[in-house]
C-alpha atoms as a PDB file:
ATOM      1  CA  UNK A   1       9.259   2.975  -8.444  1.00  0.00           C
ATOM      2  CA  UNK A   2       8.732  -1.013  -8.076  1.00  0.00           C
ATOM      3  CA  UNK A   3       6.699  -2.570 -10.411  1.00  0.00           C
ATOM      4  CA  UNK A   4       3.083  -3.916  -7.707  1.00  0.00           C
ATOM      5  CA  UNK A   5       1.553  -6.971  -8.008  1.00  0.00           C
ATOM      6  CA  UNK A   6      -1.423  -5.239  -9.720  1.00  0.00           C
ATOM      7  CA  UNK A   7       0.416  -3.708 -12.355  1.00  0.00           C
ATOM      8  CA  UNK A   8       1.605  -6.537 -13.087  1.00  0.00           C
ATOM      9  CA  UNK A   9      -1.511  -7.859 -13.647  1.00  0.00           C
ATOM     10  CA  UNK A  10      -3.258  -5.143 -15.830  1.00  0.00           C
ATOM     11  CA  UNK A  11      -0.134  -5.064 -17.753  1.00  0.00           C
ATOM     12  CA  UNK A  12      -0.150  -8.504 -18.657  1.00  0.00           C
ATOM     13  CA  UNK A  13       3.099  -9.362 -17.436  1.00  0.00           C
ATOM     14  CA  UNK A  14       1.648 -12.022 -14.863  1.00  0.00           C
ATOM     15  CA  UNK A  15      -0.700 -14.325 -14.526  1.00  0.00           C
ATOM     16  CA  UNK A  16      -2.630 -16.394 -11.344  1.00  0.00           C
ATOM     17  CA  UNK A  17      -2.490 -20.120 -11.845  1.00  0.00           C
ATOM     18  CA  UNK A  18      -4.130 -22.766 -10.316  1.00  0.00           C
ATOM     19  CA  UNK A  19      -1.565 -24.086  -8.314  1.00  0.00           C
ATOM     20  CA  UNK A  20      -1.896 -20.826  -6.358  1.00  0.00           C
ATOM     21  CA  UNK A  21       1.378 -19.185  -7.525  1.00  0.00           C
ATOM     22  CA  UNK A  22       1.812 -16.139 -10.144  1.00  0.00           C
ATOM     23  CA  UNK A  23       3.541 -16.984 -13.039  1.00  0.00           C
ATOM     24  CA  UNK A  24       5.617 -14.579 -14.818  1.00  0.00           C
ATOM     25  CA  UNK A  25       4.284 -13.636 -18.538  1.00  0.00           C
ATOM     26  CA  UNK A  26       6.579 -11.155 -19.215  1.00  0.00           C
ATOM     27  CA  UNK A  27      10.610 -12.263 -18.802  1.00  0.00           C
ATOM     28  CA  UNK A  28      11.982  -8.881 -17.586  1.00  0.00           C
ATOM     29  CA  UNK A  29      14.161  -8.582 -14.491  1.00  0.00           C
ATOM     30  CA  UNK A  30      11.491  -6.457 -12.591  1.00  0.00           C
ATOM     31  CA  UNK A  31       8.269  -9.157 -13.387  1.00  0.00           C
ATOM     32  CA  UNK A  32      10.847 -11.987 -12.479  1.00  0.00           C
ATOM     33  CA  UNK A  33      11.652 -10.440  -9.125  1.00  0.00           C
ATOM     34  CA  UNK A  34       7.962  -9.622  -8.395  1.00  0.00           C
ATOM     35  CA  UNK A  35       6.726 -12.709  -9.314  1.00  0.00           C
ATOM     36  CA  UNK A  36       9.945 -14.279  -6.816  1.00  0.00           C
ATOM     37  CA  UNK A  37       8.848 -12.091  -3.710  1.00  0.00           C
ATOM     38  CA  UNK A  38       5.282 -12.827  -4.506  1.00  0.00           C
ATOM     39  CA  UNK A  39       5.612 -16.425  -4.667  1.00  0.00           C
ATOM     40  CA  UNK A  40       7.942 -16.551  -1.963  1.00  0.00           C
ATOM     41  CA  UNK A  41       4.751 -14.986   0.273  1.00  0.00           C
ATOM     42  CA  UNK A  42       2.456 -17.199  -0.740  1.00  0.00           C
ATOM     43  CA  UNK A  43       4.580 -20.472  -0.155  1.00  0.00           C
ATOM     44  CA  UNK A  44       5.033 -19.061   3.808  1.00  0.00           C
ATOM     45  CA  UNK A  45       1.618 -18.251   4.186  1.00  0.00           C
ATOM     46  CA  UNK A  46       0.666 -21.755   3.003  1.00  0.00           C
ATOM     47  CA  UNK A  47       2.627 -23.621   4.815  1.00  0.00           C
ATOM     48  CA  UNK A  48       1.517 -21.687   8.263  1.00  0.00           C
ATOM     49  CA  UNK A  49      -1.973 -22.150   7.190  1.00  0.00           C
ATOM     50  CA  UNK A  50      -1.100 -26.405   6.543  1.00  0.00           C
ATOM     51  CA  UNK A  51       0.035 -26.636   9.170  1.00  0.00           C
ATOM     52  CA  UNK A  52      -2.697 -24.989  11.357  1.00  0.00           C
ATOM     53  CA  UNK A  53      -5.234 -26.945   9.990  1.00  0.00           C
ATOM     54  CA  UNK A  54      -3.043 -30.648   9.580  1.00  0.00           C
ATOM     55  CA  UNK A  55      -3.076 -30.604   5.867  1.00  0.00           C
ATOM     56  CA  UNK A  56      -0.765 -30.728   2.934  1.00  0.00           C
ATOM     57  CA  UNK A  57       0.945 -27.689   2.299  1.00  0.00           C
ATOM     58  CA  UNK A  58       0.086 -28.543  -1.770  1.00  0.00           C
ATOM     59  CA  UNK A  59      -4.192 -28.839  -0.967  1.00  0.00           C
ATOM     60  CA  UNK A  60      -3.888 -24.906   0.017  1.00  0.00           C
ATOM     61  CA  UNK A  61      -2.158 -23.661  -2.216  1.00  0.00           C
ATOM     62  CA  UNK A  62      -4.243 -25.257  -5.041  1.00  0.00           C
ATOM     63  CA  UNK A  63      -7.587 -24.415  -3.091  1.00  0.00           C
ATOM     64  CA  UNK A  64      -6.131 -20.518  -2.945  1.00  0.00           C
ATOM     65  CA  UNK A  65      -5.406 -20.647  -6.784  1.00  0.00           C
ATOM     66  CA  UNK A  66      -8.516 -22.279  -7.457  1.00  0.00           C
ATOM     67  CA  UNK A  67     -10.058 -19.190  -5.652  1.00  0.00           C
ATOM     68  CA  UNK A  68      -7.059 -16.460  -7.291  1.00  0.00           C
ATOM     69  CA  UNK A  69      -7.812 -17.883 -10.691  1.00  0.00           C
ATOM     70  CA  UNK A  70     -11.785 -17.146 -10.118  1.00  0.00           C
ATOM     71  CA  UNK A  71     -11.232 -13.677  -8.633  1.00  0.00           C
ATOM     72  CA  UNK A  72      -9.241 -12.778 -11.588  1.00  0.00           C
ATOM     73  CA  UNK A  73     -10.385  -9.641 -12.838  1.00  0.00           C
ATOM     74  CA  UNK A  74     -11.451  -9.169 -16.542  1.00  0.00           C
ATOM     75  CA  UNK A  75      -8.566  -8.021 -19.019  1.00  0.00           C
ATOM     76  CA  UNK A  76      -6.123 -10.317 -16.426  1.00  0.00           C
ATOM     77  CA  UNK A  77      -4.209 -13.533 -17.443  1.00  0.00           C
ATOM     78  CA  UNK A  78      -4.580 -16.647 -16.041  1.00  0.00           C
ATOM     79  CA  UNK A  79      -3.542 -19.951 -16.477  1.00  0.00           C
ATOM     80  CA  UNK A  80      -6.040 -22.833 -17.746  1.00  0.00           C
ATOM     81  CA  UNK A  81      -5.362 -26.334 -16.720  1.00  0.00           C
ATOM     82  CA  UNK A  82      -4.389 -26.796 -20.139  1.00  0.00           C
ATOM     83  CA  UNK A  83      -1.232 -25.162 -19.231  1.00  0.00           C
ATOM     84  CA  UNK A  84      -2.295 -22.176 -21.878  1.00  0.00           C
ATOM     85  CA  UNK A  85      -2.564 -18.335 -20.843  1.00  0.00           C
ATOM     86  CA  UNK A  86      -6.388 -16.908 -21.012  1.00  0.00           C
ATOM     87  CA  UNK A  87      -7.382 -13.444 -20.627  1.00  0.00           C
ATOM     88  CA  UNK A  88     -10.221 -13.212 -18.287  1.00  0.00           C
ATOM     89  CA  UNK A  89     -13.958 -11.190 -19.891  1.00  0.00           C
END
């Protein structure tokens, strides 16, 4: 069975960031293809939305991991600005 997105995350193998991509914590062939598919989602569905509403691709992705990175659940990674991993309370 494929490793999902969320247990991913309450394993600690991946983390939201705010740049609105996952980021792989965990360098194992199954995270690194998860986090690939996952990623490769995200960038589609941002550009569609850019370019429905005439912006930069970049401004929604970082709005949706501003909004990922706050919706993290507690025990889940994510990413500070500081470029350093934080496990959410």
């Amino acid at each position: 069975m494929a490793l999902t997105l969320q247990q991913a995350r309450e394993q600690g193998k991946v983390g939201e960031t705010f740049s609105g991509y996952i980021a792989a914590r965990s360098n194992d062939r199954e995270t690194t293809a998860l986090v690939a598919k996952i990623n490769q989602a995200r960038a589609e569905s941002y550009r569609q939305l850019a370019a429905q509403n005439n912006v930069p691709q970049d401004d929604v992705a970082r709005l949706a991991g501003s909004k990922l990175v706050e919706r993290a659940k507690p025990g889940e990674y994510v990413r500070g600005v500081n470029g350093l991993w934080v496990q959410k309370h």
